[in-house]
Protein backbone atom coordinates (compact mmCIF):
# COMPACT_ATOMS: atom_id res chain seq x y z
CA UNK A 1 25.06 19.52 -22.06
CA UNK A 2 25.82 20.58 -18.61
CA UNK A 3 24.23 18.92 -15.01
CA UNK A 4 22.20 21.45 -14.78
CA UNK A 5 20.29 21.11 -18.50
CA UNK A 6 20.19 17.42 -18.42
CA UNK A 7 18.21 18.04 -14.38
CA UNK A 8 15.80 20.58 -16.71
CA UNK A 9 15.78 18.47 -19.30
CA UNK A 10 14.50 15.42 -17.40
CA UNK A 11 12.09 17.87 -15.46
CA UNK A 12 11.04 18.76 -18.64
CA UNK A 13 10.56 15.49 -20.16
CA UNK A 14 8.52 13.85 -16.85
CA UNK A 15 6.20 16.68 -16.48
CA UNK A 16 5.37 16.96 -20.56
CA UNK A 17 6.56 20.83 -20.81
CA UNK A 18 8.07 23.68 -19.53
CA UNK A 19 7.65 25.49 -15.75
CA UNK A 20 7.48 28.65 -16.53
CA UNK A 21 4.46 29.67 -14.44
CA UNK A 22 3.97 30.88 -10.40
CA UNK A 23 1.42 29.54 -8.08
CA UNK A 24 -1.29 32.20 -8.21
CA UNK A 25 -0.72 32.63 -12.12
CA UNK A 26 -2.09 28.97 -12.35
CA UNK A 27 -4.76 29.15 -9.43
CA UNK A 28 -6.07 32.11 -12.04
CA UNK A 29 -6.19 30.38 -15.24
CA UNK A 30 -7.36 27.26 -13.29
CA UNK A 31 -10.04 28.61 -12.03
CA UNK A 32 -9.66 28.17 -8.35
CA UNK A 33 -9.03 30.78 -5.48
CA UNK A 34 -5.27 31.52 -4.26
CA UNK A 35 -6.53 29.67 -0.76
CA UNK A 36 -8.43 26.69 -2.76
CA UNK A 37 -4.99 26.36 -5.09
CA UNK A 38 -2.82 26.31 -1.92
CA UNK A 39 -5.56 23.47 -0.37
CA UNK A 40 -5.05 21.67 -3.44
CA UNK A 41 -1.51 21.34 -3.69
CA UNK A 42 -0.97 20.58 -0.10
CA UNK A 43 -3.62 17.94 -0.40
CA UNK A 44 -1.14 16.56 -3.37
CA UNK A 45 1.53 16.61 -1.47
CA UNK A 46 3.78 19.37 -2.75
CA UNK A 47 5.20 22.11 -0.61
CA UNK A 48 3.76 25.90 -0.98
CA UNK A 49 6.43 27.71 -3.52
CA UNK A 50 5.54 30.96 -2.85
CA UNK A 51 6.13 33.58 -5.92
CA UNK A 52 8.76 31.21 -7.65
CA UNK A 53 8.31 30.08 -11.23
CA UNK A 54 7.60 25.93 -10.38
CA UNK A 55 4.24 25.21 -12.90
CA UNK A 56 3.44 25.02 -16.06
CA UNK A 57 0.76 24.18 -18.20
CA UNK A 58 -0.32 20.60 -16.98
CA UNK A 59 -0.27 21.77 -13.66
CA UNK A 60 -3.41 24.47 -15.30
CA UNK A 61 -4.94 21.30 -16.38
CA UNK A 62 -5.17 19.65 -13.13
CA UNK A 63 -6.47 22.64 -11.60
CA UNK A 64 -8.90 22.91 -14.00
CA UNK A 65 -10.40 19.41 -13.34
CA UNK A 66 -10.52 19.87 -9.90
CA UNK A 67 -12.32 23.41 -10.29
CA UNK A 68 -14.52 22.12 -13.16
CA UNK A 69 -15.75 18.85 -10.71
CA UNK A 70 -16.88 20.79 -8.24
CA UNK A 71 -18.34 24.02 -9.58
CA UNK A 72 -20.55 21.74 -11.95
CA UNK A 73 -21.83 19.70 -9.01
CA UNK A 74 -19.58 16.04 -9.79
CA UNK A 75 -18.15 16.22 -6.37
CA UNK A 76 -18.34 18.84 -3.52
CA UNK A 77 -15.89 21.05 -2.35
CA UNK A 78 -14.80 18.33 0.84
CA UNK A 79 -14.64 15.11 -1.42
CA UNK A 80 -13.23 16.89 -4.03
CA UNK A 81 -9.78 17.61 -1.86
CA UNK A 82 -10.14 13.95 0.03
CA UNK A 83 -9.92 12.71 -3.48
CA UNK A 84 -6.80 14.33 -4.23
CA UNK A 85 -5.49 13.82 -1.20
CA UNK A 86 -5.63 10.29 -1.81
CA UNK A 87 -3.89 10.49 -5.04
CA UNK A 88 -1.19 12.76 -3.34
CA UNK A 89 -0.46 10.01 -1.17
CA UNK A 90 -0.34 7.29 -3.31
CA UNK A 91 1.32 8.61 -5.99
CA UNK A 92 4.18 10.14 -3.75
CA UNK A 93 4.66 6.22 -2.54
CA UNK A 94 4.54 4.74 -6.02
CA UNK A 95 6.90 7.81 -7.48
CA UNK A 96 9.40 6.98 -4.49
CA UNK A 97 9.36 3.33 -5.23
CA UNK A 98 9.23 3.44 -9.14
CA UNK A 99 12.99 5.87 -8.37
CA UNK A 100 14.62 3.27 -5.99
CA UNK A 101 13.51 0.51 -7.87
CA UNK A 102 14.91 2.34 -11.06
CA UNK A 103 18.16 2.87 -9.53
CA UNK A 104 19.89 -0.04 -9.98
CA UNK A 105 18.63 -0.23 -14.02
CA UNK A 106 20.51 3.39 -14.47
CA UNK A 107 23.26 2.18 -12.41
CA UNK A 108 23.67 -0.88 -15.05
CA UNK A 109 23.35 0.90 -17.84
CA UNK A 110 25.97 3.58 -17.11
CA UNK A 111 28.52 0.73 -15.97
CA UNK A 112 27.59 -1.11 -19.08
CA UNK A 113 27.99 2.21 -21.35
CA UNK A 114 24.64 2.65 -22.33
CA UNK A 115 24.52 5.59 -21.19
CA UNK A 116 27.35 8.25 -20.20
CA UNK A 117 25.76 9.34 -16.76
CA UNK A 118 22.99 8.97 -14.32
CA UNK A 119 20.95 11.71 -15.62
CA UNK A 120 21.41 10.68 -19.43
CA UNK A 121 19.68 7.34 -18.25
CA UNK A 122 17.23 9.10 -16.38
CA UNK A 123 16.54 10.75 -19.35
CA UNK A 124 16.09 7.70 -21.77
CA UNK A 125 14.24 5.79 -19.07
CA UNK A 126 11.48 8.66 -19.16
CA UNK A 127 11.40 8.98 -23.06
CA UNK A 128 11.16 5.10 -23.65
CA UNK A 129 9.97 3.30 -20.44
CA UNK A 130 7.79 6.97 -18.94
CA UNK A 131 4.74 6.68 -21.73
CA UNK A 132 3.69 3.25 -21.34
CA UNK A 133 3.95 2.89 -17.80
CA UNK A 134 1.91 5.63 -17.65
CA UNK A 135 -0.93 3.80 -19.60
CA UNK A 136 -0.39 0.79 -17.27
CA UNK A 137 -0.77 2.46 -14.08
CA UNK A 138 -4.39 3.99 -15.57
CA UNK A 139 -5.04 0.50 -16.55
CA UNK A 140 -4.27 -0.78 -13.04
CA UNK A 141 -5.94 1.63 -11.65
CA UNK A 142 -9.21 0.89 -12.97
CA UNK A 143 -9.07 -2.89 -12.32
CA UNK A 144 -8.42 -1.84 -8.48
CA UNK A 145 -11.47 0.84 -9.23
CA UNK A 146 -13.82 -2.11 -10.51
CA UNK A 147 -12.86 -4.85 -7.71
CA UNK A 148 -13.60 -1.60 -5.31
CA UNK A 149 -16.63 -0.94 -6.83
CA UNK A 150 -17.76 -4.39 -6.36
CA UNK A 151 -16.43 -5.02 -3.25
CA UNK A 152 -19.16 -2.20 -1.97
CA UNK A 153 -21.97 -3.16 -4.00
CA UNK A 154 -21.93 -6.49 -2.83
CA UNK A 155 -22.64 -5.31 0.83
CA UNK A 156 -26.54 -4.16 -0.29
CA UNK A 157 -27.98 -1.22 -0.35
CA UNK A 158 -29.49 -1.53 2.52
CA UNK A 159 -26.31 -1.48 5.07
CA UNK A 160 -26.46 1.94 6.70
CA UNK A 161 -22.69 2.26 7.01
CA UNK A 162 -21.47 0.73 3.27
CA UNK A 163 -17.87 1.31 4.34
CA UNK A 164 -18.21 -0.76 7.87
CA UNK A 165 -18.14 -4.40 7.20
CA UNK A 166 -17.01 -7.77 9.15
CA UNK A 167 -13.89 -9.10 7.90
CA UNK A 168 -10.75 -11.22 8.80
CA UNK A 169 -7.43 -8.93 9.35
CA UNK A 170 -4.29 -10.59 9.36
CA UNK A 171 -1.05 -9.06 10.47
CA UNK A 172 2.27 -11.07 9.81
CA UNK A 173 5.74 -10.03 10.85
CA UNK A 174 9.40 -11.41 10.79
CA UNK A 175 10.70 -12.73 14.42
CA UNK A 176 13.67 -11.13 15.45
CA UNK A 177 14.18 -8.74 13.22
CA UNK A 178 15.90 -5.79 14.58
CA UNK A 179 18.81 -8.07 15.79
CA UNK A 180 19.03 -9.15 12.03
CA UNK A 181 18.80 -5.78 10.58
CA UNK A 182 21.46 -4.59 12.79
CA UNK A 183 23.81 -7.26 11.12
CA UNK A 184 22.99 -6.13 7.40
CA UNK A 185 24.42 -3.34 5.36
CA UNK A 186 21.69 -1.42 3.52
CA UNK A 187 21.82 -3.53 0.38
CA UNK A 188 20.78 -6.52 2.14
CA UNK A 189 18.55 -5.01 4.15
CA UNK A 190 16.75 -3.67 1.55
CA UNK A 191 16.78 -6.92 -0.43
CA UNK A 192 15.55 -8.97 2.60
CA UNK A 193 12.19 -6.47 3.19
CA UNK A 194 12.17 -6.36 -0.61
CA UNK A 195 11.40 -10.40 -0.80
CA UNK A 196 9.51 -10.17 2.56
CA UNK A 197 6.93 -7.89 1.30
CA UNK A 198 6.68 -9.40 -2.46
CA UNK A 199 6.21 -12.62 -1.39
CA UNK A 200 3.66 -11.72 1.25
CA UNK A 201 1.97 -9.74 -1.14
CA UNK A 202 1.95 -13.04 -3.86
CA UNK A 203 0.01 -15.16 -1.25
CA UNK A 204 -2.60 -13.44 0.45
CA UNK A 205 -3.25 -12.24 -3.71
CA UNK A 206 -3.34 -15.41 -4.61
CA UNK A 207 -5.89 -16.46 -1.68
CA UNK A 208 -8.40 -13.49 -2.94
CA UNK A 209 -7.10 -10.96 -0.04
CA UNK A 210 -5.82 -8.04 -0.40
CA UNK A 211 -2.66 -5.89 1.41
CA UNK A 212 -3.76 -2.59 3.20
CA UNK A 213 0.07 -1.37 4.22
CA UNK A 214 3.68 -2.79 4.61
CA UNK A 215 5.91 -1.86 7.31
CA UNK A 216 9.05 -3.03 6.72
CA UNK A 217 8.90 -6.50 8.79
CA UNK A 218 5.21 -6.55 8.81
CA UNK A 219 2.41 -6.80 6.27
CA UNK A 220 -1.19 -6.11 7.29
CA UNK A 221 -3.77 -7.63 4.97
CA UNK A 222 -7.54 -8.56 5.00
CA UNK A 223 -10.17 -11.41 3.76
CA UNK A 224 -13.33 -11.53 3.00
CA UNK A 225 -13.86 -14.44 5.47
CA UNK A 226 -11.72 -16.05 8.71
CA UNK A 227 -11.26 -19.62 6.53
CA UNK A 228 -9.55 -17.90 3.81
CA UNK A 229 -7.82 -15.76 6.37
CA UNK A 230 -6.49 -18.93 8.14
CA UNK A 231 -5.69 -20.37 4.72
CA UNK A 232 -4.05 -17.44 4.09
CA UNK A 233 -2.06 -17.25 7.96
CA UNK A 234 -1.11 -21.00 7.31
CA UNK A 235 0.41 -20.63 3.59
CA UNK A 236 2.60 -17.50 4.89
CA UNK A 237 4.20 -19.87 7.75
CA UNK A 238 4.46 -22.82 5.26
CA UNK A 239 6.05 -20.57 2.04
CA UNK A 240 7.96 -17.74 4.09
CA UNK A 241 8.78 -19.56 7.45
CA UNK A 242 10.52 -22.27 5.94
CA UNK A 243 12.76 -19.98 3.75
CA UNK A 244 16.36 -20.18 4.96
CA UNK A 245 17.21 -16.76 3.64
CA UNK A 246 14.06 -14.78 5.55
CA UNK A 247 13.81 -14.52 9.27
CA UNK A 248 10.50 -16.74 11.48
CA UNK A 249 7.38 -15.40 10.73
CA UNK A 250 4.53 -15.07 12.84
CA UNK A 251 0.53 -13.91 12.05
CA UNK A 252 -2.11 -12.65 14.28
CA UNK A 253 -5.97 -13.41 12.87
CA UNK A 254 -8.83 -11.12 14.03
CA UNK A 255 -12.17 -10.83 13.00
CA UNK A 256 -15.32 -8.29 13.71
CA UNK A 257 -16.32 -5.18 11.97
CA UNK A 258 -13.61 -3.00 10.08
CA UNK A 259 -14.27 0.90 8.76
CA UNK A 260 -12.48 1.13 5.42
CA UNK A 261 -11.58 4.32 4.93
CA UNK A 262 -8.45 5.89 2.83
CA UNK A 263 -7.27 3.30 1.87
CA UNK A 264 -6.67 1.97 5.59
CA UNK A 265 -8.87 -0.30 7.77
CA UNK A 266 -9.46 0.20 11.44
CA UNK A 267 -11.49 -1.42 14.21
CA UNK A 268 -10.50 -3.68 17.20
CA UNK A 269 -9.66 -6.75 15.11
CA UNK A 270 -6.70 -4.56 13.38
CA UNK A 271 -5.62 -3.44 16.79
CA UNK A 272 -6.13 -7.13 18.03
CA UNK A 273 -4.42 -9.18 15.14
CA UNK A 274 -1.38 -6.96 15.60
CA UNK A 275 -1.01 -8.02 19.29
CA UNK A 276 -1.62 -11.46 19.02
CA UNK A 277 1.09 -11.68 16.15
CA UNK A 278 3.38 -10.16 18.60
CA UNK A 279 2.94 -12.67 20.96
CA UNK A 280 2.78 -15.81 18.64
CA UNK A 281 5.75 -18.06 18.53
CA UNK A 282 7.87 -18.43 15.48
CA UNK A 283 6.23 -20.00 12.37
CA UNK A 284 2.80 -20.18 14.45
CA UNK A 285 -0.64 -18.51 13.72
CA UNK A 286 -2.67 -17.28 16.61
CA UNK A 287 -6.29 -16.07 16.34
CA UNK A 288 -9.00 -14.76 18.38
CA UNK A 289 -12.51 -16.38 19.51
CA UNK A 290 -14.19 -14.14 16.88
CA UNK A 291 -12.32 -16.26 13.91
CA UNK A 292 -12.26 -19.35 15.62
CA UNK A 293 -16.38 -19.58 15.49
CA UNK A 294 -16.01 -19.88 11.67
CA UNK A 295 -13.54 -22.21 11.44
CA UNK A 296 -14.14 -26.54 10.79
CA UNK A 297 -12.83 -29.70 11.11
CA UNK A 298 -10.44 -28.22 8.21
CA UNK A 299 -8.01 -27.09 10.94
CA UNK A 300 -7.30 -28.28 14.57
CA UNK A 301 -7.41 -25.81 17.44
CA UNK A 302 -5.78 -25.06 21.14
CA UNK A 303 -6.65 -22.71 23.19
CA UNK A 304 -3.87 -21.00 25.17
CA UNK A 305 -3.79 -19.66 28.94
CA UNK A 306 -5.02 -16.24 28.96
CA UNK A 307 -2.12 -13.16 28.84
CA UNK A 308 -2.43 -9.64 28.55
CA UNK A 309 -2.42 -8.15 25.66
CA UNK A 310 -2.33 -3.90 25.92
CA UNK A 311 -5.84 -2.69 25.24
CA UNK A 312 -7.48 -5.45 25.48
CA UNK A 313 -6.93 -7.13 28.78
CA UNK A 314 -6.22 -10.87 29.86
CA UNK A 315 -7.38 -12.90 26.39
CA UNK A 316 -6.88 -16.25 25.81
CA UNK A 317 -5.21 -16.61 21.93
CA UNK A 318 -6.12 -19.79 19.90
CA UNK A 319 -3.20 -21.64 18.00
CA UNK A 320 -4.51 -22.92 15.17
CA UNK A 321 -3.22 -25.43 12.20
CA UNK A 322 -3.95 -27.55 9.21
CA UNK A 323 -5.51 -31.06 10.59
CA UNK A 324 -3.41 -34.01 9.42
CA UNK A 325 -5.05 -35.71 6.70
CA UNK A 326 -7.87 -33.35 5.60
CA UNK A 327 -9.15 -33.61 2.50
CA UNK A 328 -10.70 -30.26 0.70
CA UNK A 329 -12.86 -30.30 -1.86
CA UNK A 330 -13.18 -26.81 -2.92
């Protein structure tokens, strides 16, 4: 089998059947209009194709669902594409990192003669590894759904604005880290952000927070409340700072009222946290007044001379730390 039928063939296997349908031929059978099918796809993420043969019949499906939620009233026309715009977005990411993350496996097992090229791994990968994965990112997806779910019931009914809430936003990034880049080839590179980001990810988890977005050398995250966030800040500087293989780290800790909103958060404490971890020193945690009035004698506290920071004039950043000798109960 040629390049060309094993690239079909994997096509094939990933999207469950054949393409042998154009863009308005599916619209049609989908149900939507030609301008509601081009919405969609965009919203997706794909690229407009035009009159070329690039669907087939799951792509109908999809369409379907979409045309089905809102003609019977589930969603309207608006949330119905925000919803799949969402998904577009995500699932690009997670496609693009579930490939690089994949490479090296093929790589091994066409060195190791497993398999006789790239494409025949590719190919095994999605007959074996595709179908259960698959099940797991549902099931993952509907924990995240729940912990949603609750997250916005538990504000009450009564809040006007249930995606507006007070909360602790943390932003942490390496020291020095375009000078280190610089010095790395790509492999390293990408190993270094690789561990950066995972372990990042593993603590503020593990503290009940959550990760909104990774940038490379940063990580912006958010907890429900500015003692967990300092936990949080503190346990980064003490598990990632102290690493001899990753850069100085440093974390900015705002807190006020956040909008939540695809998937993103945004307010003045995001803005804020950013600048203040931009102007912390290495290994140190700097916070503003609005975390500082809900902290105790759990951690000791020093407030700095006042320096600008760009949008938000001359502030005066707290350093904060773990007392000596505390004692928690919790």
């Amino acid at each position: 089998m040629n390049r060309s039928e094993l690239r079909d063939q994997l096509a094939s296997q990933i999207l469950g059947g054949e393409l042998d349908l154009t863009s308005a031929e599916v619209v049609e059978k989908g149900g939507l209009t030609l301008d509601a099918g081009e919405r969609l796809w965009r919203a997706l993420g794909f690229p407009d194709t035009g009159d070329s043969v690039a669907y087939g019949d799951a792509d109908v499906r999809a369409v379907k669902i979409v045309a089905a939620s809102i003609e019977h009233g589930v969603l309207d026309e608006l949330t119905a594409f925000r919803m799949t715009r969402a998904l577009g977005h995500t699932m690009s990411r997670l496609a693009d990192w579930q490939v690089s993350t994949l490479v090296e496996q093929v790589e091994h097992d066409v060195e190791g003669g497993k398999s006789g090229s790239r494409l025949e791994a590719a190919i095994e990968l999605a007959t074996n590894a595709a179908p259960g994965f698959e099940e797991l990112i549902l099931y993952v997806w509907r924990r995240h759904l729940a912990a949603a779910a609750s997250r916005i019931e538990a504000l009450g009914a009564a809040d006007e604005e249930l995606l507006s809430t007070v909360m602790t936003v943390g932003f942490a990034d390496l020291s020095r880290f375009t000078s280190l880049a610089n010095g790395l080839d790509d492999a390293a590179l990408a190993t270094l952000v690789e561990d950066f980001e995972t372990r990042c990810a593993d603590i503020v988890t593990a503290h009940g927070g959550r990760v909104i977005k990774t940038l490379g050398d940063a990580v912006l995250f958010v907890c429900d409340d500015a003692v967990e966030g300092t936990r949080t800040s503190l346990d980064l500087v003490r598990q990632i700072g102290t690493r001899s293989e990753l850069p100085d780290i440093r974390v900015g800790l705002a807190t006020g009222s956040v909008i939540s909103r695809l998937g993103d958060v945004f307010g003045p404490p995001v803005n804020l946290a950013a600048r203040l971890s931009h102007v912390a020193r290495s290994n140190r945690v700097l916070i503003d007044e609005g975390t500082a009035l809900y902290l105790d004698d759990e951690f000791d506290m020093r407030t700095l001379p006042p320096r600008p920071l760009r949008g938000f004039g001359n502030l005066s950043p707290i350093t904060v730390s773990e007392r000596r000798g505390f004692f928690r109960t919790d």
